[in-house]
C-alpha atoms as a PDB file:
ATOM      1  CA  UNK A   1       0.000   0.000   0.000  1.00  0.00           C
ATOM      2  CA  UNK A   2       2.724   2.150   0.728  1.00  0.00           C
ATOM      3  CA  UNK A   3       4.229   1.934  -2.799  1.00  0.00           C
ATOM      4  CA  UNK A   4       0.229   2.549  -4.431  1.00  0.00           C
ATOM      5  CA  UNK A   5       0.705   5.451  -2.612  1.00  0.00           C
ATOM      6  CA  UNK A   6       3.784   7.149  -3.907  1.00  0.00           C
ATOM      7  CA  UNK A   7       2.893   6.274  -7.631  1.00  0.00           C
ATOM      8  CA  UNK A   8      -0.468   7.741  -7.098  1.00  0.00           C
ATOM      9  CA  UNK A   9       0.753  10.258  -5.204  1.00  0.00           C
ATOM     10  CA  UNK A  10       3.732  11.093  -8.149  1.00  0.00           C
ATOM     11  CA  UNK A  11       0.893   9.999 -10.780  1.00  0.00           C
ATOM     12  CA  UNK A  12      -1.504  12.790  -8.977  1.00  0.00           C
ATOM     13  CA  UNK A  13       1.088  15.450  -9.249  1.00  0.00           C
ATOM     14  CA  UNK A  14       2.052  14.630 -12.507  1.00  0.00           C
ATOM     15  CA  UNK A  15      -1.775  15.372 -13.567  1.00  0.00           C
ATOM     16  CA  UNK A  16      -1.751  18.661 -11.389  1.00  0.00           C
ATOM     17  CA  UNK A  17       1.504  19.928 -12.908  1.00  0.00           C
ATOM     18  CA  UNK A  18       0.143  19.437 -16.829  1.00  0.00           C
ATOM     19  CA  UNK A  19      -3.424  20.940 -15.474  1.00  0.00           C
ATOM     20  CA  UNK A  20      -1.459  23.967 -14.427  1.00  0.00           C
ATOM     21  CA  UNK A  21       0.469  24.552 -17.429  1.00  0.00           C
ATOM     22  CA  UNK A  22      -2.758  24.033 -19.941  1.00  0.00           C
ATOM     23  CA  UNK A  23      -4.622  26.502 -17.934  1.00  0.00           C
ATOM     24  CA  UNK A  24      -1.756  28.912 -18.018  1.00  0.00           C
ATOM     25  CA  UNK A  25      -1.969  31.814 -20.318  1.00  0.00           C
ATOM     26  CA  UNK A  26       1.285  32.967 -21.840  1.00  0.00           C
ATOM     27  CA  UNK A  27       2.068  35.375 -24.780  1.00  0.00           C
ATOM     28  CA  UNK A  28       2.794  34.983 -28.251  1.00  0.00           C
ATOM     29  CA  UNK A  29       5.891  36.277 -29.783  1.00  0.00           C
ATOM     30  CA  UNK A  30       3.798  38.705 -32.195  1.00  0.00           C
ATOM     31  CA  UNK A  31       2.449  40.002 -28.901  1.00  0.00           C
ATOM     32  CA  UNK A  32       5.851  40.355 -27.350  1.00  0.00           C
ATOM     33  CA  UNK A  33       7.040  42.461 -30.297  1.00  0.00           C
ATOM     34  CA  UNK A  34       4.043  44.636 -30.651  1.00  0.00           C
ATOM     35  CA  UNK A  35       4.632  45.351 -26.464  1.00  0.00           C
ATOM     36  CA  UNK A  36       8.242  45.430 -27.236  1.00  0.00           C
ATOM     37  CA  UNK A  37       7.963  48.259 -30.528  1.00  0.00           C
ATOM     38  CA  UNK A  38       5.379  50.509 -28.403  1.00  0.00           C
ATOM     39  CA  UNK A  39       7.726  50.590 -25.750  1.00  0.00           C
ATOM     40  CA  UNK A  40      10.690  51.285 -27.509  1.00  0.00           C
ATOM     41  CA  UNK A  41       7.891  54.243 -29.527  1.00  0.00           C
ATOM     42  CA  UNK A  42       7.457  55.998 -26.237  1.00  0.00           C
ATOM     43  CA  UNK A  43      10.899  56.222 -24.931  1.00  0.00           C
ATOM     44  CA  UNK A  44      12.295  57.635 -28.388  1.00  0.00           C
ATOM     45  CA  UNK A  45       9.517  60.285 -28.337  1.00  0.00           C
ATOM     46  CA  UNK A  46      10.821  60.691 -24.870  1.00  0.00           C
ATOM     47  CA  UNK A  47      13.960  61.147 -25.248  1.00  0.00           C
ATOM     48  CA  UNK A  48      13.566  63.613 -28.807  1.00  0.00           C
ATOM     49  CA  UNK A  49      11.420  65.679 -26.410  1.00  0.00           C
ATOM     50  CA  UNK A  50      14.275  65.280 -23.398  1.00  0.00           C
ATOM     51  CA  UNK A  51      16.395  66.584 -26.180  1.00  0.00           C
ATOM     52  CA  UNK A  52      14.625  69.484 -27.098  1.00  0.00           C
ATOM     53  CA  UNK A  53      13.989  70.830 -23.765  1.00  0.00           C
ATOM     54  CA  UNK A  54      17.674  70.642 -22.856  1.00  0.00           C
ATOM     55  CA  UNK A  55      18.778  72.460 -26.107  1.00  0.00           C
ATOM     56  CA  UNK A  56      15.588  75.492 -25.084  1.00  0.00           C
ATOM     57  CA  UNK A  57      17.084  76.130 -22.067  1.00  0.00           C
ATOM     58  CA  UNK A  58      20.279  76.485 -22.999  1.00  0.00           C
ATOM     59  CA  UNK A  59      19.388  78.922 -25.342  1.00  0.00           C
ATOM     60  CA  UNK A  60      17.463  80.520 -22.582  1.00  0.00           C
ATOM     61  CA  UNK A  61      20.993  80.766 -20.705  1.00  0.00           C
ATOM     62  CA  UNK A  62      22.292  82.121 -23.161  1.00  0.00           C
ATOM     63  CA  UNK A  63      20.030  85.175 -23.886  1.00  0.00           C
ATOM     64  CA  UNK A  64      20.186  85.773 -20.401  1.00  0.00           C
ATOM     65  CA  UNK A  65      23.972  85.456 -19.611  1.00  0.00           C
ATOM     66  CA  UNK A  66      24.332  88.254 -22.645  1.00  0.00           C
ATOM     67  CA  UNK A  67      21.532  90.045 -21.124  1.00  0.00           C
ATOM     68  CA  UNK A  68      23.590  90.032 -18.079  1.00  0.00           C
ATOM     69  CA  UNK A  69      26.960  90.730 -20.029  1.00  0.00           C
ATOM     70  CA  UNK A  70      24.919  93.726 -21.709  1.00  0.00           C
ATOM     71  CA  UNK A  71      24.343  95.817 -18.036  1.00  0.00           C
ATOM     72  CA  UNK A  72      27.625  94.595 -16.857  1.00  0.00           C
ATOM     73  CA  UNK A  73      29.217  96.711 -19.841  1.00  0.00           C
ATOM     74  CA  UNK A  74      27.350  99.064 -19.651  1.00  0.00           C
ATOM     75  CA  UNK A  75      28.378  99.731 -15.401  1.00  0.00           C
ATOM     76  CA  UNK A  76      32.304  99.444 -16.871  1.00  0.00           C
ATOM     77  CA  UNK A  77      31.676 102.032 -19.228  1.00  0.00           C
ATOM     78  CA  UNK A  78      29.849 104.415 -16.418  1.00  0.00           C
ATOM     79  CA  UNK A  79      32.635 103.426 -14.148  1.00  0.00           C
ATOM     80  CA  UNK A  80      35.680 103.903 -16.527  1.00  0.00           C
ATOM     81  CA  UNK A  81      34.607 106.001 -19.767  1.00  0.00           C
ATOM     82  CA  UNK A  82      35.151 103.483 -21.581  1.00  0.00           C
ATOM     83  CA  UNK A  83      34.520  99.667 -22.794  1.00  0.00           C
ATOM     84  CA  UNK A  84      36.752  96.501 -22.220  1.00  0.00           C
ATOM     85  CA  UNK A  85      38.913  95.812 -24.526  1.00  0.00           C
ATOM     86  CA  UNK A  86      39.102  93.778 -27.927  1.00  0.00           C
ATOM     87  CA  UNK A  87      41.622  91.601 -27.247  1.00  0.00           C
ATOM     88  CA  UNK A  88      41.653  90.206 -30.946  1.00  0.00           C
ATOM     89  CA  UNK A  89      41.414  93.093 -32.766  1.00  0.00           C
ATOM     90  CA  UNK A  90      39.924  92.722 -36.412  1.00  0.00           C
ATOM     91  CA  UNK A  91      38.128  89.397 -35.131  1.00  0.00           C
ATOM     92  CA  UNK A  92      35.657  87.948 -32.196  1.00  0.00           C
ATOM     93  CA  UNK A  93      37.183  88.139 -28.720  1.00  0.00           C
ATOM     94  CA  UNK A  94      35.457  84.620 -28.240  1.00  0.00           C
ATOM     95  CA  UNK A  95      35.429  82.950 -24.076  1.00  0.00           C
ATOM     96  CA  UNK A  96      37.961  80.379 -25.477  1.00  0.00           C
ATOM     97  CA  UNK A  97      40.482  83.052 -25.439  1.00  0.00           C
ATOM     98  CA  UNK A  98      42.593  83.617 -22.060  1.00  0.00           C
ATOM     99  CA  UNK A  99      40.690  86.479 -19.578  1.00  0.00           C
ATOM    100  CA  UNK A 100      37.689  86.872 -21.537  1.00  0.00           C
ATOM    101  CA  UNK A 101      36.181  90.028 -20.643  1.00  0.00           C
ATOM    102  CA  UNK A 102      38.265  89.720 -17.395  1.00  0.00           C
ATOM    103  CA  UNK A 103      37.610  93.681 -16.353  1.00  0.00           C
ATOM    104  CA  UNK A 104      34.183  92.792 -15.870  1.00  0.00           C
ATOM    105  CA  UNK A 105      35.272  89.898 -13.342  1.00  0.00           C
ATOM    106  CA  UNK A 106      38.495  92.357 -11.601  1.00  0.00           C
ATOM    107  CA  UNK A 107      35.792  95.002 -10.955  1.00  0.00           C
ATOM    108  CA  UNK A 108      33.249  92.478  -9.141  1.00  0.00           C
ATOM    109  CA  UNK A 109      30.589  93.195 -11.695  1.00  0.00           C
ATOM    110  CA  UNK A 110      30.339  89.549 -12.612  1.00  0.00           C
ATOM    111  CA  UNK A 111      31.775  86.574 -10.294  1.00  0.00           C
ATOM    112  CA  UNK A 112      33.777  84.290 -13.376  1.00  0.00           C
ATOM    113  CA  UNK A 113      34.443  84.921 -17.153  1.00  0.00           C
ATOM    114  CA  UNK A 114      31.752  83.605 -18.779  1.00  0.00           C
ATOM    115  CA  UNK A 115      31.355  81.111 -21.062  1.00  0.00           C
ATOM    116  CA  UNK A 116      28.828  79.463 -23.652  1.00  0.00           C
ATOM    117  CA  UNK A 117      26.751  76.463 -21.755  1.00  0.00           C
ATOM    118  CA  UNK A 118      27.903  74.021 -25.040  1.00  0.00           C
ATOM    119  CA  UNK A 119      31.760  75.046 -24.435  1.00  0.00           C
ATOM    120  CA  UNK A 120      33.942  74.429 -26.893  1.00  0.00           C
ATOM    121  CA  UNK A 121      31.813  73.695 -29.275  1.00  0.00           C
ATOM    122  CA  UNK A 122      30.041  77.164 -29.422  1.00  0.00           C
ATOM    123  CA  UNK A 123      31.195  80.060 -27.708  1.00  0.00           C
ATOM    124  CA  UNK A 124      30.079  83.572 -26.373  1.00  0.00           C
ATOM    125  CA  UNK A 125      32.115  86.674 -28.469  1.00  0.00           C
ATOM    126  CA  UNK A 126      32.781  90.441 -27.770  1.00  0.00           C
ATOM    127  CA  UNK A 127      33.267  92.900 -30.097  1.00  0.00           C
ATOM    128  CA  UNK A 128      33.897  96.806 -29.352  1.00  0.00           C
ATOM    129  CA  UNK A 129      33.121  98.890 -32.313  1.00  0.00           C
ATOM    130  CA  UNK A 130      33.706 101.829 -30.645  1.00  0.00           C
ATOM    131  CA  UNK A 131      31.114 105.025 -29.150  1.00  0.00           C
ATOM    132  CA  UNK A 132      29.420 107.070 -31.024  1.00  0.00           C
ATOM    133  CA  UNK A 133      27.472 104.527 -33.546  1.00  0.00           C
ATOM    134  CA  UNK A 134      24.738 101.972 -33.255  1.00  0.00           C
ATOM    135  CA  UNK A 135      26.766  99.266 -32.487  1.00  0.00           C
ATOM    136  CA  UNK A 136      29.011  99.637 -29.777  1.00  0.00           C
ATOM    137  CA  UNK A 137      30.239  97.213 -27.453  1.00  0.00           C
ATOM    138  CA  UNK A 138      28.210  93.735 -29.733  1.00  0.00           C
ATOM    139  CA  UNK A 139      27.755  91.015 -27.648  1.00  0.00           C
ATOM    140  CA  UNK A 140      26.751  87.455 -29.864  1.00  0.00           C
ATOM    141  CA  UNK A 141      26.298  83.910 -29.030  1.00  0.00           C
ATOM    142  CA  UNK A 142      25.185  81.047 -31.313  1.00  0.00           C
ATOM    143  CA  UNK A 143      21.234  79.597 -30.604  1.00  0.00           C
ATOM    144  CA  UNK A 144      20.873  76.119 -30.637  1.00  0.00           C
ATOM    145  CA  UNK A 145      16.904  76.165 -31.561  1.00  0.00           C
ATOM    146  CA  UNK A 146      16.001  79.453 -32.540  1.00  0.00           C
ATOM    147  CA  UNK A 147      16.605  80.782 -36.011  1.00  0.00           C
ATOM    148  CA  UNK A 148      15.714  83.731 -37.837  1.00  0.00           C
ATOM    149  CA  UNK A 149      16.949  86.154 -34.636  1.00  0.00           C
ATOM    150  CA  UNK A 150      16.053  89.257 -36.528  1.00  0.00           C
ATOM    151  CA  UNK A 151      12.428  88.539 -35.202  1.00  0.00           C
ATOM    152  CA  UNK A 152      13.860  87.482 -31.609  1.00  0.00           C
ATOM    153  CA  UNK A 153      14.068  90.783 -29.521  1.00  0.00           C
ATOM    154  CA  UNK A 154      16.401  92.584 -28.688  1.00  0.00           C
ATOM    155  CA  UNK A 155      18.526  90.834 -31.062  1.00  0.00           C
ATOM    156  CA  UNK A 156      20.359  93.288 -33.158  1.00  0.00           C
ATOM    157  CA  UNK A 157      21.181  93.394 -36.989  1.00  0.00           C
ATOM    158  CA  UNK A 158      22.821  96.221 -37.488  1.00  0.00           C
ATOM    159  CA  UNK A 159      24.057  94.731 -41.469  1.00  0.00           C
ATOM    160  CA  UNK A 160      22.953  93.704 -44.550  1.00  0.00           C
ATOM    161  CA  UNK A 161      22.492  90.273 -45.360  1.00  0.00           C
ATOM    162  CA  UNK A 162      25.580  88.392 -45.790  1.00  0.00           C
ATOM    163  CA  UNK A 163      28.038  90.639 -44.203  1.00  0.00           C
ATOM    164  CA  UNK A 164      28.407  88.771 -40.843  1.00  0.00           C
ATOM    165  CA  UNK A 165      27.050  87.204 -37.995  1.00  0.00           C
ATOM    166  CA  UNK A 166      24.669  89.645 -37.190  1.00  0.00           C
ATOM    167  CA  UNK A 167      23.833  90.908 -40.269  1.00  0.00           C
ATOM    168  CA  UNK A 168      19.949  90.742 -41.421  1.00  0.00           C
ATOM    169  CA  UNK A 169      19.780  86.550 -42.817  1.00  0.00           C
ATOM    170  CA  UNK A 170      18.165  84.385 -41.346  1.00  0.00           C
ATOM    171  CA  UNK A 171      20.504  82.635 -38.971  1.00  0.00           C
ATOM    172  CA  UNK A 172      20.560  81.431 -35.352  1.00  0.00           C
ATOM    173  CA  UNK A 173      23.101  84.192 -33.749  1.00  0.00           C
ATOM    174  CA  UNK A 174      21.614  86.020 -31.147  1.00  0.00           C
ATOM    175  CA  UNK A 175      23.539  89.615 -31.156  1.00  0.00           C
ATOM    176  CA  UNK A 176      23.006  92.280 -28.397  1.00  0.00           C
ATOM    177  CA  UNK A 177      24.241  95.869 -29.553  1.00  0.00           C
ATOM    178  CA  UNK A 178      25.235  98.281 -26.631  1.00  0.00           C
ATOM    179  CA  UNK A 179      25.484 101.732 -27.868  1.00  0.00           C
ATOM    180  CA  UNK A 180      27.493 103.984 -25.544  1.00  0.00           C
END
């Protein structure tokens, strides 16, 4: 009796084992791919959107940090009669050249010498053009999602089209003129 009731013990588990896995409902590999490519859908939108956001704010950063640059000239030039200086004459005094705009950081008007969010690969750039003209002291960075600045105030375009970076084409350099 003892043995009977092993094997029908190992017969009944047998049966309750195969019950189990008939009544068990499992995918199909169709439906594991269709879960699988909605998935993968939603985290790429995600991520583009991620993306995006992160380039906007820089930008944002940017138009700010010149807006800040702008009054910080501006206080140099009440302060000393005159604007810092061009250290590359003829061409951009860009922040990947040594000290940039480092009179504005000696005098306490702002804390480090600033620099483009996306350093090295775009940069913030000075230019003095001197008093007297609509230009001045030209402040430009490079947008990452805006384009067309002419329409993005107070963007500057003091030139024709195709003269330079801020000239009137449609291009993504955000220029801030300060007239003294």
């Amino acid at each position: 009796m003892h043995k009977i009731k092993i094997e029908s013990g190992l017969h009944l588990t047998k049966i309750f084992k195969a019950g189990i896995m008939r009544n068990q409902k499992s995918f199909t590999l169709i439906e594991l791919l269709v879960v699988i490519t909605v998935i993968g859908m939603l985290f790429s939108i995600a991520f583009v959107a991620t993306r995006e956001a992160a380039k906007k704010a820089r930008d944002e950063k940017r138009i700010s940090d010149l807006k800040n640059l702008q009054k910080a000239l501006l206080i140099y030039y009440d302060k000393h009669g005159y604007m810092p200086i061009n250290r590359n004459p003829g061409y951009g005094y860009c922040d990947d050249q040594p000290n940039f705009l480092q009179e504005l950081v000696d005098d306490g008007l702002i804390s480090t010498n600033p620099k483009d969010p996306s350093s090295p690969t775009r940069r913030y750039c000075y230019y003095d053009y001197g008093s007297g003209n609509d230009k001045g002291a030209l402040l430009v960075a490079t947008l990452e999602t805006y384009t067309g600045t002419t329409g993005l105030p107070p963007s500057c375009r003091p030139w024709a089209p195709g003269q330079n970076w801020c000239d009137q084409s449609n291009n993504s350099y955000y220029c801030l003129c300060t007239p003294y």
